[in-house]
N, C-alpha and C. Protein backbone atom coordinates (compact mmCIF):
# COMPACT_ATOMS: atom_id res chain seq x y z
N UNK A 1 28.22 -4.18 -9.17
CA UNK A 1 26.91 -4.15 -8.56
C UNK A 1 26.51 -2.69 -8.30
N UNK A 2 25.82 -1.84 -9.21
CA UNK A 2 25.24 -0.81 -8.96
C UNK A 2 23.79 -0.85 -9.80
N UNK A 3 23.85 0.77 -10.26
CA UNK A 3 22.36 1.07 -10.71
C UNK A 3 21.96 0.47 -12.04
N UNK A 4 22.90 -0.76 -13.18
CA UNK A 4 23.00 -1.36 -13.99
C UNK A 4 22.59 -2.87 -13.77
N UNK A 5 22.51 -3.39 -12.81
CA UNK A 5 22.52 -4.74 -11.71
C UNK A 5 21.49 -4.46 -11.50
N UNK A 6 20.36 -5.86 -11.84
CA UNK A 6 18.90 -5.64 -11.95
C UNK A 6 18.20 -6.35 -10.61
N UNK A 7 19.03 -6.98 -10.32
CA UNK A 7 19.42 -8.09 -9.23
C UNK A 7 19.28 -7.34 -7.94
N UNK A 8 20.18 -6.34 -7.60
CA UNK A 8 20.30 -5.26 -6.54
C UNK A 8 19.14 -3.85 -6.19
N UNK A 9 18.97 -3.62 -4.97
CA UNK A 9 17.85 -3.01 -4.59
C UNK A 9 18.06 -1.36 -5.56
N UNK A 10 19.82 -0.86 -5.40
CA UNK A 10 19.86 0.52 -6.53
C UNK A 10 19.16 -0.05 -7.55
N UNK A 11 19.69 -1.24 -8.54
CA UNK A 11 19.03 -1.40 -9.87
C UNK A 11 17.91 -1.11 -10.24
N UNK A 12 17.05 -1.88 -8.90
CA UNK A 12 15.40 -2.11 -9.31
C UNK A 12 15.47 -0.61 -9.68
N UNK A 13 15.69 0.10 -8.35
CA UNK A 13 15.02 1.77 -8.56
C UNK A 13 15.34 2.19 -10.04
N UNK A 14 16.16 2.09 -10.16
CA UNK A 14 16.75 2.49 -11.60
C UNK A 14 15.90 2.00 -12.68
N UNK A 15 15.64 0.84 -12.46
CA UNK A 15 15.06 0.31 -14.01
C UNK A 15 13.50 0.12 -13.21
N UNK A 16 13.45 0.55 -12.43
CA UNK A 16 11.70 0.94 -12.26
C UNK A 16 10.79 -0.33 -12.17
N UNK A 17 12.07 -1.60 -11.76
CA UNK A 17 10.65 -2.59 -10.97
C UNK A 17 10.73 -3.05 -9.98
N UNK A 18 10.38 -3.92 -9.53
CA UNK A 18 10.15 -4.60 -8.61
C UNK A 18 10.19 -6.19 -8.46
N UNK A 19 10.75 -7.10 -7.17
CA UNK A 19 10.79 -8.14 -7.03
C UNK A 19 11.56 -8.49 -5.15
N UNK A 20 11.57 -9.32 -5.35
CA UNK A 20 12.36 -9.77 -3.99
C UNK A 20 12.99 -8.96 -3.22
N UNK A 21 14.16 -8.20 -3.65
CA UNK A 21 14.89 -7.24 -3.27
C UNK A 21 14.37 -5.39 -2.57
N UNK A 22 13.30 -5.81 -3.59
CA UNK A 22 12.11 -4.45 -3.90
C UNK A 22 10.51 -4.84 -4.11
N UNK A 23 10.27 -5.03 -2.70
CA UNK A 23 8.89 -5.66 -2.99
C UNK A 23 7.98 -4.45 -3.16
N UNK A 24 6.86 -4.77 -4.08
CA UNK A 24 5.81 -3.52 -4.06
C UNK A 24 5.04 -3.31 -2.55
N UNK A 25 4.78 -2.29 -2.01
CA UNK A 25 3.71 -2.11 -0.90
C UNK A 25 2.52 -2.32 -1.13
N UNK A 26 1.61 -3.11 -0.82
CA UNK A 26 0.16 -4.03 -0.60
C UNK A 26 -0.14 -3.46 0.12
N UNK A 27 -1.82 -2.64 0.08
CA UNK A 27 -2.35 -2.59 1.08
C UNK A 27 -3.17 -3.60 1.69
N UNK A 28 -2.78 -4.08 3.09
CA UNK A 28 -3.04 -5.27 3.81
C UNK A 28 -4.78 -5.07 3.84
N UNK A 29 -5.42 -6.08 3.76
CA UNK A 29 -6.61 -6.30 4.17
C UNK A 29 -7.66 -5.89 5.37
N UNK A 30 -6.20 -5.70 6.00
CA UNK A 30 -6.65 -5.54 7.26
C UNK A 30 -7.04 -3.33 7.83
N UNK A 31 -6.66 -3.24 6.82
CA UNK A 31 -6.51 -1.73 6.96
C UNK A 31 -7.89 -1.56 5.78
N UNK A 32 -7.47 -1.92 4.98
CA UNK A 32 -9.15 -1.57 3.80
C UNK A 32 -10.22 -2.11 4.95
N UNK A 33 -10.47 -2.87 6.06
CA UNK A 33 -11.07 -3.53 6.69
C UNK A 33 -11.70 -2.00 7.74
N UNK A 34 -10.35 -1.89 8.46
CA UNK A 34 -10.84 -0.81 9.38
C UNK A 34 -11.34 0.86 8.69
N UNK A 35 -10.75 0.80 7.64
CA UNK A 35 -11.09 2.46 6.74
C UNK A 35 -12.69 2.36 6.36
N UNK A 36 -12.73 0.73 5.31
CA UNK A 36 -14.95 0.62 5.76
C UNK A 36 -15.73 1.11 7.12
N UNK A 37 -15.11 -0.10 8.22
CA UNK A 37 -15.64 0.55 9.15
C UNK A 37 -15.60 1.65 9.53
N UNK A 38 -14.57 2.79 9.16
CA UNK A 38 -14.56 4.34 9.93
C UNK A 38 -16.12 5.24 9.08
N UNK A 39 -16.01 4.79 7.83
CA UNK A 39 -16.96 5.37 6.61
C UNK A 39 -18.45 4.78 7.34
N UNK A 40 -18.22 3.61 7.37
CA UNK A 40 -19.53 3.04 7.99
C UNK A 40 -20.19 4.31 8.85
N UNK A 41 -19.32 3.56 10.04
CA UNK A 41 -19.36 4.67 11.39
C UNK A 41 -19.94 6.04 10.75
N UNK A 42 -19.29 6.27 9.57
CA UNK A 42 -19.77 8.27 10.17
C UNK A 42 -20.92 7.95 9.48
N UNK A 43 -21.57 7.22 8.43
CA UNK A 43 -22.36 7.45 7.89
C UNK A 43 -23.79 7.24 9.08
N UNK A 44 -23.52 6.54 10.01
CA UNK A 44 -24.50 5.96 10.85
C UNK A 44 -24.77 7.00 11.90
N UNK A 45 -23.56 7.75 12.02
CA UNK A 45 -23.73 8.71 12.92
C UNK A 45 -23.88 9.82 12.55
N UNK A 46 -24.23 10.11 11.13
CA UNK A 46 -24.94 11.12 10.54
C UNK A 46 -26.43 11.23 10.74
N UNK A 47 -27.00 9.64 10.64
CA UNK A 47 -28.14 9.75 10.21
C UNK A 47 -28.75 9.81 11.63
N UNK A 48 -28.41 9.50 12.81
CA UNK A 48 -28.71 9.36 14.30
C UNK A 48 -28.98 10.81 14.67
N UNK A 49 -27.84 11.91 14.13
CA UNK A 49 -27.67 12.83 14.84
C UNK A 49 -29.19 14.09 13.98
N UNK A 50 -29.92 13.55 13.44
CA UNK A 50 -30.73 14.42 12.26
C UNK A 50 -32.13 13.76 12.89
């Protein structure tokens, strides 16, 4: 069980994928959610401050 073992978290890295062991990072919904609203925000408080 090392970097040959596709099965094991060394492997994935090694052979460059991903699954169970090595899940990919998702950006949650909930964060694309609040980053709109920050963009929102400045855009609104651009146009207030003019």
């Amino acid at each position: 069980m090392g970097r040959g073992d596709k099965k094991t978290k060394k492997g994935k890295i090694f052979k460059g994928s991903f699954g169970v062991v090595r899940p990919k990072k998702n950006i949650s919904t909930k964060v694309l959610e609040t980053t709109k609203q920050k963009k929102v925000s400045k855009k609104a408080s651009k146009k207030t401050k003019k």
